[in-house]
Protein backbone atom coordinates (compact mmCIF):
# COMPACT_ATOMS: atom_id res chain seq x y z
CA UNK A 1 38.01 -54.21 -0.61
CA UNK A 2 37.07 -51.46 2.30
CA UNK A 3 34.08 -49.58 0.42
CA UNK A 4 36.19 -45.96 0.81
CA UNK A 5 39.11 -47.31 -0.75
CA UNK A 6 40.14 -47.87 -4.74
CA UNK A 7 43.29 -50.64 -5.12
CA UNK A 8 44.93 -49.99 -7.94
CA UNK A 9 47.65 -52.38 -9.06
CA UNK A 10 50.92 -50.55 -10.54
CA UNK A 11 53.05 -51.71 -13.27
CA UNK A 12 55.75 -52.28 -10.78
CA UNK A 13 53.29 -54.73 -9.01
CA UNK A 14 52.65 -52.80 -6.16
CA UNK A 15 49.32 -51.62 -4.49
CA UNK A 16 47.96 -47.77 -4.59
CA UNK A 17 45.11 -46.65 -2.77
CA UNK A 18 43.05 -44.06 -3.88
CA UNK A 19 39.64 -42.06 -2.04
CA UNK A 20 36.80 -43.54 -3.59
CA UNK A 21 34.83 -40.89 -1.79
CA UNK A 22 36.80 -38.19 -3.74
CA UNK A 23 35.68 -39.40 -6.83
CA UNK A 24 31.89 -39.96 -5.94
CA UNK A 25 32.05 -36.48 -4.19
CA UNK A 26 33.83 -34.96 -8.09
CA UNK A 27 31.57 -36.85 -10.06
CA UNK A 28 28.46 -36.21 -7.97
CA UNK A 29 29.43 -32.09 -8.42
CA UNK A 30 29.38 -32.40 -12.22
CA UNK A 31 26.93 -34.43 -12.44
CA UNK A 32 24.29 -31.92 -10.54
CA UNK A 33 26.29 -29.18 -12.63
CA UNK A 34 24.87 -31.08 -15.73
CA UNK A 35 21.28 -31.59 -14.25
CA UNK A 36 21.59 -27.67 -13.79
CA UNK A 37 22.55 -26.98 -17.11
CA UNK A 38 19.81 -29.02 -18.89
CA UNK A 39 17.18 -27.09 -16.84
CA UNK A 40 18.49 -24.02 -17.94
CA UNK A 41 16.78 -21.93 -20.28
CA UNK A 42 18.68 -22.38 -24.09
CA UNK A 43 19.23 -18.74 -24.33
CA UNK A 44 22.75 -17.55 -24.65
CA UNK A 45 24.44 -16.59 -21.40
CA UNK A 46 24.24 -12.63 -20.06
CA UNK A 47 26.95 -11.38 -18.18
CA UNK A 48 26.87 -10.81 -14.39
CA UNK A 49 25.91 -7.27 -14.96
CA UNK A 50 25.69 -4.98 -17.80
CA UNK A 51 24.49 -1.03 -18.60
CA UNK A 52 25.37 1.07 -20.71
CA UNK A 53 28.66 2.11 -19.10
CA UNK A 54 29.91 -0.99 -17.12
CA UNK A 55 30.02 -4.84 -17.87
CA UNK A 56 30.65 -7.59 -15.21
CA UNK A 57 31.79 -10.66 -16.57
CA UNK A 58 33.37 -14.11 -15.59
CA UNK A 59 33.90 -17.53 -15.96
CA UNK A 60 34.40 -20.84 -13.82
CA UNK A 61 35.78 -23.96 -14.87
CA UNK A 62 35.49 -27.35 -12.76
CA UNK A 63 38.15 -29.72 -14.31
CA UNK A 64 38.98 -33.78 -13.58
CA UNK A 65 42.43 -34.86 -14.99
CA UNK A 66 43.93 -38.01 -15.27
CA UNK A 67 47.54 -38.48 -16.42
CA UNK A 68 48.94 -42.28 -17.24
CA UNK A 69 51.24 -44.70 -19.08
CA UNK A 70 54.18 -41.35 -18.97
CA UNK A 71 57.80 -41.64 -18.58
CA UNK A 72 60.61 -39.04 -18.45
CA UNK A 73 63.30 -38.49 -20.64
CA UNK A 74 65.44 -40.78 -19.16
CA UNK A 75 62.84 -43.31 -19.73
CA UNK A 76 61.93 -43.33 -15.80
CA UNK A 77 58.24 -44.25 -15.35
CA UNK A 78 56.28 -41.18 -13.15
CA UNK A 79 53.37 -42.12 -11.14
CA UNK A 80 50.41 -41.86 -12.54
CA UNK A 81 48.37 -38.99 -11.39
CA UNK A 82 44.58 -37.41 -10.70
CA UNK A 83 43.47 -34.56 -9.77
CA UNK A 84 40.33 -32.28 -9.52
CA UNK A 85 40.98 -28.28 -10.17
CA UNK A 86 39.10 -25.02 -10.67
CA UNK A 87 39.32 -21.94 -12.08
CA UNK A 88 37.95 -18.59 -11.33
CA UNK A 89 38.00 -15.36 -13.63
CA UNK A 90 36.26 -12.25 -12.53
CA UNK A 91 36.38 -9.28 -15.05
CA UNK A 92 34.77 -5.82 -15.49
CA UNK A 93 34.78 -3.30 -18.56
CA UNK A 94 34.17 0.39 -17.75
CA UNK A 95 33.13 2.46 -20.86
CA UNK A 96 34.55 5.57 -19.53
CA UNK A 97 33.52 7.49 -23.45
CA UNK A 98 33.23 6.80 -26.93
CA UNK A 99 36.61 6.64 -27.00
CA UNK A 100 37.72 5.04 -24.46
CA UNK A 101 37.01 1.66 -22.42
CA UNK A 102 38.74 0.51 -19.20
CA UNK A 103 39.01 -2.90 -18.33
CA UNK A 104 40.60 -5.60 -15.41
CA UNK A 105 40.32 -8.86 -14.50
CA UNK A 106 41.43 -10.99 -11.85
CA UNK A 107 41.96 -14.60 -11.90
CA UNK A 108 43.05 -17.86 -9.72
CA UNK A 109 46.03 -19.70 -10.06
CA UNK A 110 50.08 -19.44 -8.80
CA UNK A 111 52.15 -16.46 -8.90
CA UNK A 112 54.62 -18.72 -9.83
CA UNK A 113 52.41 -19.37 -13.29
CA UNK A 114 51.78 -16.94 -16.26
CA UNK A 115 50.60 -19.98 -18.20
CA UNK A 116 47.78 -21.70 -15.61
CA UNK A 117 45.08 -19.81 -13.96
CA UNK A 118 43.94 -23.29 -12.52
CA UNK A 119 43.76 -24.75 -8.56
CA UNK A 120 43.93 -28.03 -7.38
CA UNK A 121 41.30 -28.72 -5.25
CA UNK A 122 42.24 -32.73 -4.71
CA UNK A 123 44.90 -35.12 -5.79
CA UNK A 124 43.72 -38.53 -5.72
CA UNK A 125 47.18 -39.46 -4.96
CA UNK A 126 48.00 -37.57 -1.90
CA UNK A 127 50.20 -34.90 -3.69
CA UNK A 128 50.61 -31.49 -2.90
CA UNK A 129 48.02 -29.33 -4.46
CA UNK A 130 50.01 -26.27 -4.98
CA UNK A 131 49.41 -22.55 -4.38
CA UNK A 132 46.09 -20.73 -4.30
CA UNK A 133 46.80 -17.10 -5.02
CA UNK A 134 44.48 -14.76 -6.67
CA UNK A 135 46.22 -11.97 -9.87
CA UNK A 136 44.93 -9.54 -11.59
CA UNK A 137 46.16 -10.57 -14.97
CA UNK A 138 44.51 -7.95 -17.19
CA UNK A 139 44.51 -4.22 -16.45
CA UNK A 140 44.75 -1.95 -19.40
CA UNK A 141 43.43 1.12 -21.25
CA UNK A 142 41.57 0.71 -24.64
CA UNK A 143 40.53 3.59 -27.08
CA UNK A 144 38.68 2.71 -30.35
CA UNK A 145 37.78 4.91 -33.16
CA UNK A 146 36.26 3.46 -36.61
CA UNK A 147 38.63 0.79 -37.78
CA UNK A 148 41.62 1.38 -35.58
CA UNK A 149 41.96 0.67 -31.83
CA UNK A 150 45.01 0.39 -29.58
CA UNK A 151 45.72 -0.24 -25.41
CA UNK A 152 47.78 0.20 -23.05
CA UNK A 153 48.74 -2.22 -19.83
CA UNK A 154 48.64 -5.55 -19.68
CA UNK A 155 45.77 -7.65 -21.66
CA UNK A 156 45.59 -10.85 -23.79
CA UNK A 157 47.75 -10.57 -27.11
CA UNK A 158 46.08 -9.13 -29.57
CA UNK A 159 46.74 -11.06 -32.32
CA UNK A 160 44.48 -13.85 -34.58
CA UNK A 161 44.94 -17.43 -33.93
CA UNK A 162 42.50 -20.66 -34.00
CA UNK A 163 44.41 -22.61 -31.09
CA UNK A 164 46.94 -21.90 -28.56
CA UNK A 165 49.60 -24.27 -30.06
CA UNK A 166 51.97 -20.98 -30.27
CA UNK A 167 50.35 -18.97 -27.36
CA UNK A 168 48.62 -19.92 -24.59
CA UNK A 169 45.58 -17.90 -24.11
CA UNK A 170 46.02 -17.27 -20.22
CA UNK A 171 49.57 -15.43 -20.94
CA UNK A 172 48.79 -11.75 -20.77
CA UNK A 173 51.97 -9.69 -21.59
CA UNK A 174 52.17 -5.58 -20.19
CA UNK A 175 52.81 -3.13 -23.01
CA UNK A 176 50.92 -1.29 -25.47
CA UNK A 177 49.01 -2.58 -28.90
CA UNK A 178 47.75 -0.86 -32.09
CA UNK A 179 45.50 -2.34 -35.04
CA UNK A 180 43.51 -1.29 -38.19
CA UNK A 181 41.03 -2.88 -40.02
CA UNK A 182 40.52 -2.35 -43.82
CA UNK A 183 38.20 -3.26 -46.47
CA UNK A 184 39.69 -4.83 -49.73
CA UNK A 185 36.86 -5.10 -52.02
CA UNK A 186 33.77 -7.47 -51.33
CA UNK A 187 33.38 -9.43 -48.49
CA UNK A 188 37.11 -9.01 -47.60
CA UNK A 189 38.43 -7.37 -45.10
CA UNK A 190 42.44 -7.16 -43.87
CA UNK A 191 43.18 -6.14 -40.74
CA UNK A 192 47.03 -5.48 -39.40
CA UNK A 193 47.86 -5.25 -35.28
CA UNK A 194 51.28 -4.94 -33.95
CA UNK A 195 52.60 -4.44 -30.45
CA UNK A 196 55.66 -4.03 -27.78
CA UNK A 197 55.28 -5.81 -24.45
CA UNK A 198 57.41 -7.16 -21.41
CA UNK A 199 57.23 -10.87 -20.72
CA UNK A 200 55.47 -12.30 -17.74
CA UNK A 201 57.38 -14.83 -15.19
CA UNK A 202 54.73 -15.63 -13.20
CA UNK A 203 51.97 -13.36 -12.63
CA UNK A 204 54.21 -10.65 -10.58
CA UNK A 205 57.72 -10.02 -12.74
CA UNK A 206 58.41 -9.78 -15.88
CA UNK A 207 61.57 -11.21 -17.86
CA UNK A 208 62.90 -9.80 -20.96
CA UNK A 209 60.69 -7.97 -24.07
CA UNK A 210 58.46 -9.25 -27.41
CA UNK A 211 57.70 -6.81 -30.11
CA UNK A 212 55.04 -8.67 -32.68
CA UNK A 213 53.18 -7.75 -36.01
CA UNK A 214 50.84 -9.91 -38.12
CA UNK A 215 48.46 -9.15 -41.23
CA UNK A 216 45.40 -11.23 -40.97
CA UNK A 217 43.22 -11.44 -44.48
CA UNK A 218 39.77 -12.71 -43.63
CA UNK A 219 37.38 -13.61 -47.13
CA UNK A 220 34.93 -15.68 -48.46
CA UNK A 221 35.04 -17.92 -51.89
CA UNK A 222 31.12 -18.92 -52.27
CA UNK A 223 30.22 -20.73 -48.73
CA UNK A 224 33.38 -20.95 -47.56
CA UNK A 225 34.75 -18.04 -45.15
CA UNK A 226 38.61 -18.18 -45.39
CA UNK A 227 40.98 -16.73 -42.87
CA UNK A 228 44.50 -16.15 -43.48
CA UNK A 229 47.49 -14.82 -41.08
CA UNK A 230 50.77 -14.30 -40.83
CA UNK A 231 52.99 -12.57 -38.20
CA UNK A 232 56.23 -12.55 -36.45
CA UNK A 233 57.18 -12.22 -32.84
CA UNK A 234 60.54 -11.57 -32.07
CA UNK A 235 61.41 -12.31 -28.12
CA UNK A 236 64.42 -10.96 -26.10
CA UNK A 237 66.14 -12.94 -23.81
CA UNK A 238 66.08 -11.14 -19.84
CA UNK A 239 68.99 -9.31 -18.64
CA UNK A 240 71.98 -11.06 -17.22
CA UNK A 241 71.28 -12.60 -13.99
CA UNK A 242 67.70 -11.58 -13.40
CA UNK A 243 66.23 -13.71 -10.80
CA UNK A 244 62.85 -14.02 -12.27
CA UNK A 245 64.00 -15.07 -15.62
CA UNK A 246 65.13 -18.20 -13.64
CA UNK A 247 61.71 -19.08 -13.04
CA UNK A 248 61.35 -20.42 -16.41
CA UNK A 249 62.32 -24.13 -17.42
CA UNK A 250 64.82 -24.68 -20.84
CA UNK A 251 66.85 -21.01 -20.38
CA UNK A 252 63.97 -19.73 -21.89
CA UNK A 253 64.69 -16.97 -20.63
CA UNK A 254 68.46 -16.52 -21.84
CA UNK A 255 67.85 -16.80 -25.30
CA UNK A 256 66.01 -14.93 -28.10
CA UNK A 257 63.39 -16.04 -30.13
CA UNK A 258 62.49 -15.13 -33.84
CA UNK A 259 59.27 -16.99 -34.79
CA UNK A 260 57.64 -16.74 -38.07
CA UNK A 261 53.45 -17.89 -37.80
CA UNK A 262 51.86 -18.76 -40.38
CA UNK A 263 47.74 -19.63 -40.25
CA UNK A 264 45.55 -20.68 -42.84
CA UNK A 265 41.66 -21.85 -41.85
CA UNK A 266 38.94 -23.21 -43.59
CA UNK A 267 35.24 -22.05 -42.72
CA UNK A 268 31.76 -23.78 -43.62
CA UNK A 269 28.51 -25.39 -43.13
CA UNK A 270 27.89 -29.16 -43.42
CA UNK A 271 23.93 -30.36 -42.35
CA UNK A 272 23.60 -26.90 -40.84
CA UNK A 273 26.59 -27.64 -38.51
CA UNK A 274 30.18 -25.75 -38.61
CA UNK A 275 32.62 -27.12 -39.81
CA UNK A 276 36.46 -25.72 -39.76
CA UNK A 277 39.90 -27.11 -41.26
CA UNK A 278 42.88 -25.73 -40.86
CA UNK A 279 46.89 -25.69 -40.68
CA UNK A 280 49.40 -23.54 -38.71
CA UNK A 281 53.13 -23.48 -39.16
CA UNK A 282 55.90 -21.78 -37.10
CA UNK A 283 59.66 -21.01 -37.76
CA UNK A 284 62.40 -19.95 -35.28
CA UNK A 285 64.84 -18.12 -37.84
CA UNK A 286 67.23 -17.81 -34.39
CA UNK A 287 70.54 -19.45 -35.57
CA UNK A 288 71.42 -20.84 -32.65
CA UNK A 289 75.32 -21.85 -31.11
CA UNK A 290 76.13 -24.28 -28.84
CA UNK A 291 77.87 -22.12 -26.78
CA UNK A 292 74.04 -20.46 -26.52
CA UNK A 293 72.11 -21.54 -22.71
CA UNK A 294 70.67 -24.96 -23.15
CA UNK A 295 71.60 -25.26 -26.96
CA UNK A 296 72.77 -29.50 -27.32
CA UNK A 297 73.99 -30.76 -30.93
CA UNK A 298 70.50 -32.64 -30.23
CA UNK A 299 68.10 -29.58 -30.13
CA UNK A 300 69.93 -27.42 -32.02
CA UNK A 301 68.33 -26.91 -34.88
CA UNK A 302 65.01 -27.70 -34.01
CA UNK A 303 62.86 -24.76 -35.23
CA UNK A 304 60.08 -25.77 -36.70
CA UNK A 305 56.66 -26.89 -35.89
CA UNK A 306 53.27 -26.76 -37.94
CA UNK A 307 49.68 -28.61 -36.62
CA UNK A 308 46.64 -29.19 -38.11
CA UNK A 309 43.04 -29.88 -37.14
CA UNK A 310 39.19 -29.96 -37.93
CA UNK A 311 36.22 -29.13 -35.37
CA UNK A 312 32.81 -30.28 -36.67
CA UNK A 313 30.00 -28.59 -34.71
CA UNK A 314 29.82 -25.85 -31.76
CA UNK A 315 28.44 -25.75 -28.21
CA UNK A 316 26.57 -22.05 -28.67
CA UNK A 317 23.39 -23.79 -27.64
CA UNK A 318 21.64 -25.96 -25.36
CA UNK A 319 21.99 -29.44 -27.41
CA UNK A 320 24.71 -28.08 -29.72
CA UNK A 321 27.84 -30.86 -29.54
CA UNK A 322 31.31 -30.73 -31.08
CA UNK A 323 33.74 -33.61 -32.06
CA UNK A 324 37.37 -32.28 -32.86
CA UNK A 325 40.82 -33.61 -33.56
CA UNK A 326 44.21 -32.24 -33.74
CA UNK A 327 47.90 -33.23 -34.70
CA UNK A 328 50.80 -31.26 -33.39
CA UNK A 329 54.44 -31.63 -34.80
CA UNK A 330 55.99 -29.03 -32.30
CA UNK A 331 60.67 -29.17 -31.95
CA UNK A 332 61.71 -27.72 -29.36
CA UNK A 333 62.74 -23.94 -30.51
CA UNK A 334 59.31 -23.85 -32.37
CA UNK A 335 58.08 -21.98 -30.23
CA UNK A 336 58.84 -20.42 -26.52
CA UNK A 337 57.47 -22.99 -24.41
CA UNK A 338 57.25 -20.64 -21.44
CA UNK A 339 54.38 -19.27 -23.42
CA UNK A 340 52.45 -21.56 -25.07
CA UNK A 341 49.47 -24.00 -24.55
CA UNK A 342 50.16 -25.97 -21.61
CA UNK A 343 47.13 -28.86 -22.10
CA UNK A 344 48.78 -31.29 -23.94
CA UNK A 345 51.49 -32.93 -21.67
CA UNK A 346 52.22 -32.98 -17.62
CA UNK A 347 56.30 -32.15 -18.60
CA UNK A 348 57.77 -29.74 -16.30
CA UNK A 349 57.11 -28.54 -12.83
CA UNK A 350 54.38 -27.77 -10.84
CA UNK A 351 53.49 -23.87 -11.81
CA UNK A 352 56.06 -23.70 -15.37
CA UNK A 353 55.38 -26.74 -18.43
CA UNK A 354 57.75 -27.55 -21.30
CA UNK A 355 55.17 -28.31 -23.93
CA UNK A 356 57.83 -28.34 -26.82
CA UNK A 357 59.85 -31.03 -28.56
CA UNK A 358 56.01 -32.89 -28.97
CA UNK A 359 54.47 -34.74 -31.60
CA UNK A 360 50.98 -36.05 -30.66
CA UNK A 361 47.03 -36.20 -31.06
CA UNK A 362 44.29 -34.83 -29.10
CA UNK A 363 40.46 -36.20 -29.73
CA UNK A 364 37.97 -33.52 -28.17
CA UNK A 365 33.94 -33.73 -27.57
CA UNK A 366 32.18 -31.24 -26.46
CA UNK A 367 28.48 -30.41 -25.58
CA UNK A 368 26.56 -27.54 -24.98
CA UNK A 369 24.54 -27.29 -21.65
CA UNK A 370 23.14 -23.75 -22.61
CA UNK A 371 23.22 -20.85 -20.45
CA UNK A 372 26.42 -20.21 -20.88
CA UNK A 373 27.61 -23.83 -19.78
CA UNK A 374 29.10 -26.88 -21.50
CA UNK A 375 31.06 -29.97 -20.72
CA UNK A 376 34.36 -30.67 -22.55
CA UNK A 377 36.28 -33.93 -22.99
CA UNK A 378 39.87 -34.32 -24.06
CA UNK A 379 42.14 -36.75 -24.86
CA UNK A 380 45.93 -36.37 -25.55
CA UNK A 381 48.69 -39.05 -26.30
CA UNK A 382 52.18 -37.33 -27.09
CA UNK A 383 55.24 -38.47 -27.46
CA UNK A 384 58.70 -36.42 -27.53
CA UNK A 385 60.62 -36.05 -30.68
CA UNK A 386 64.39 -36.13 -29.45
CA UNK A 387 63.89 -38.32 -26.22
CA UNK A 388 61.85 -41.27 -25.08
CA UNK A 389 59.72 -38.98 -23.28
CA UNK A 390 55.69 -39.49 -23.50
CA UNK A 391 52.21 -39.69 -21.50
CA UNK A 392 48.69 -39.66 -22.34
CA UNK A 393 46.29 -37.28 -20.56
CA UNK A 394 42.23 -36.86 -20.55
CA UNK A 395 40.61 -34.37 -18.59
CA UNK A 396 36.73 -33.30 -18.80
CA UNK A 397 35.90 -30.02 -18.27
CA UNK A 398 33.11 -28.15 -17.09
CA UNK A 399 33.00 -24.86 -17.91
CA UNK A 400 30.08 -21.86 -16.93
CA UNK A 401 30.61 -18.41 -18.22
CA UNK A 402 28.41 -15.47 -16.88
């Protein structure tokens, strides 16, 4: 074997090559990125800058991702794939008054992407890496007085949620958003937000319209801090013909979405560690026709998805570790796929993912470098519910925020 060079027999019996220098030069990066972090002090991390006016904030992740043993829905083996990526946030908060705070933030990624802010840096495989573009994917207005708050612009939604099963975290819709927050007796407070917004396609057009509301009852019975939520988003499909509806995959685009969310999490303390439990559900009430874009007699009435999970422990701290696992039951109409997480499976294309019409686990671990820093490890192995379509995935993560 030439020392540069990984052989890597196929299922098909044939030979792969792979950079062995790629992965020393990958591994050798986080591994001095985890020498840094343990020599860090254990103090929580400050932002870049702060006063009392202006904040300067941001993140970078370093990620390695492996994808395997995955087949289309035709049952067509794909190539296994790895890849190393980054991503870059870069953020700033102005506190123009009292009243009023002023925020922005530009991130990595495609303009081809609402849901990925990530770059890849090297395929293992010799693939193309993608685009590198830099988007300013929050810019908004924000005005808080007591218990009620609202913005205007374009910002993350505002609404409560433990994962990002429904909605990915990195989608950050334009519009304007108002909430209160009240207290019901005791330790228990309710709080109600509701919004209007225009879709993103990509990071530079926008394709049809979401209003939302959602009550979200936070409480406590003894130890046990218990949050419950429920909201509904109701999504319009784009105009007819708009090019940059087209961007997304499934017509999602062409159709409108009713979804019902339900949340219901479990808070508390076991050997001075967190623990949390929890289940989400979600309903499409959409009665969909077959004459509808993309509607089959397969997917046509599948509307309904719920997961559940636990996370014992946190990464706060320098030493602090977590061990997680979740199960996801997600049909297709479930949810708008153009939307939410996009971690669990490689389906789709290179900037837009279908992560619908999934069943599946992912096993987590995660540990806390301090400073601001951590390393986290995932594992995912999904499976499709209407099709033969699967693949496992693992990535490890390290992330620095500052």
């Amino acid at each position: 074997m030439n020392n540069n060079v990984l052989h890597i027999m196929e299922g098909n019996g044939q030979c792969k090559t792979r950079s062995l220098n790629a992965y020393f030069t990958i591994f050798a990066i986080m591994l001095m990125l985890c020498v840094i972090g343990l020599g860090v002090s254990p103090m929580a991390q400050a932002a870049l800058y702060e006063d009392d006016k202006l904040k300067i904030y941001g993140d970078f992740r370093l990620r390695l991702e492996s994808d395997w043993d995955s087949q289309n829905s035709s049952g067509v083996e794909r190539d296994d794939r790895a890849r190393a990526r980054v991503r870059l946030r870069l953020g700033l908060n102005y506190k123009a008054s009292d009243l009023f705070t002023l925020g922005a933030r530009l991130r990595t990624g495609s303009d081809d992407s609402q849901q990925s802010p990530h770059i890849t840096i090297i395929d293992f495989d010799d693939n193309d890496t993608g685009d590198a573009h830099f988007n300013f994917d929050k810019w908004f207005l924000k005005a808080k007085q007591g218990a009620a708050w609202g913005w205007v612009g374009r910002n993350g939604l505002p609404i409560w949620k433990p994962n990002e099963m429904f909605w990915d975290d990195d989608v950050t819709p334009a519009g304007i958003a108002v909430g209160y927050n009240f207290d019901v007796g005791g330790d228990s407070k309710l709080g109600v937000n509701a919004g209007y917004f225009s879709l993103p396609a990509g990071m530079q057009q926008f394709c049809g319209n979401m209003g939302h509301g959602q009550a979200v009852l936070k409480t406590s019975l003894n130890a046990v801090k218990l949050t419950a939520a429920v909201g509904v988003f109701g999504m319009d499909k784009g105009d007819a013909g708009d090019a940059d509806c087209a961007l997304y995959l499934r017509n999602n685009g062409e159709r409108d979405y009713t979804i019902w969310v339900g949340n219901l999490q479990a808070k508390f303390k076991v050997n001075n560690r967190p623990l949390a439990v929890g289940v989400d559900y979600m309903h499409n009430t959409e009665d969909y026709e077959l004459t509808d874009p993309g509607i089959t007699t397969t997917n046509q009435d599948q509307t309904d998805g719920w997961d559940v999970y636990i996370k014992y422990g946190s990464t706060k701290n320098k030493g602090d570790w977590l061990f997680g696992y979740w199960y996801a039951d997600i049909e297709q109409f479930a949810v708008n796929s153009s939307f939410a997480q996009d971690d669990w499976v490689r389906w789709g294309s290179a900037t837009q993912t279908r992560a619908s019409d999934l069943e599946g686990h992912e096993l987590r671990a995660a540990y806390g470098l301090g400073g601001g820093m951590n390393l986290v490890a995932r594992l995912y192995i999904v499976e499709a519910i209407t099709s033969v379509e699967d693949g496992n995935r693992f990535r490890l993560d390290f992330n620095y925020k500052f």
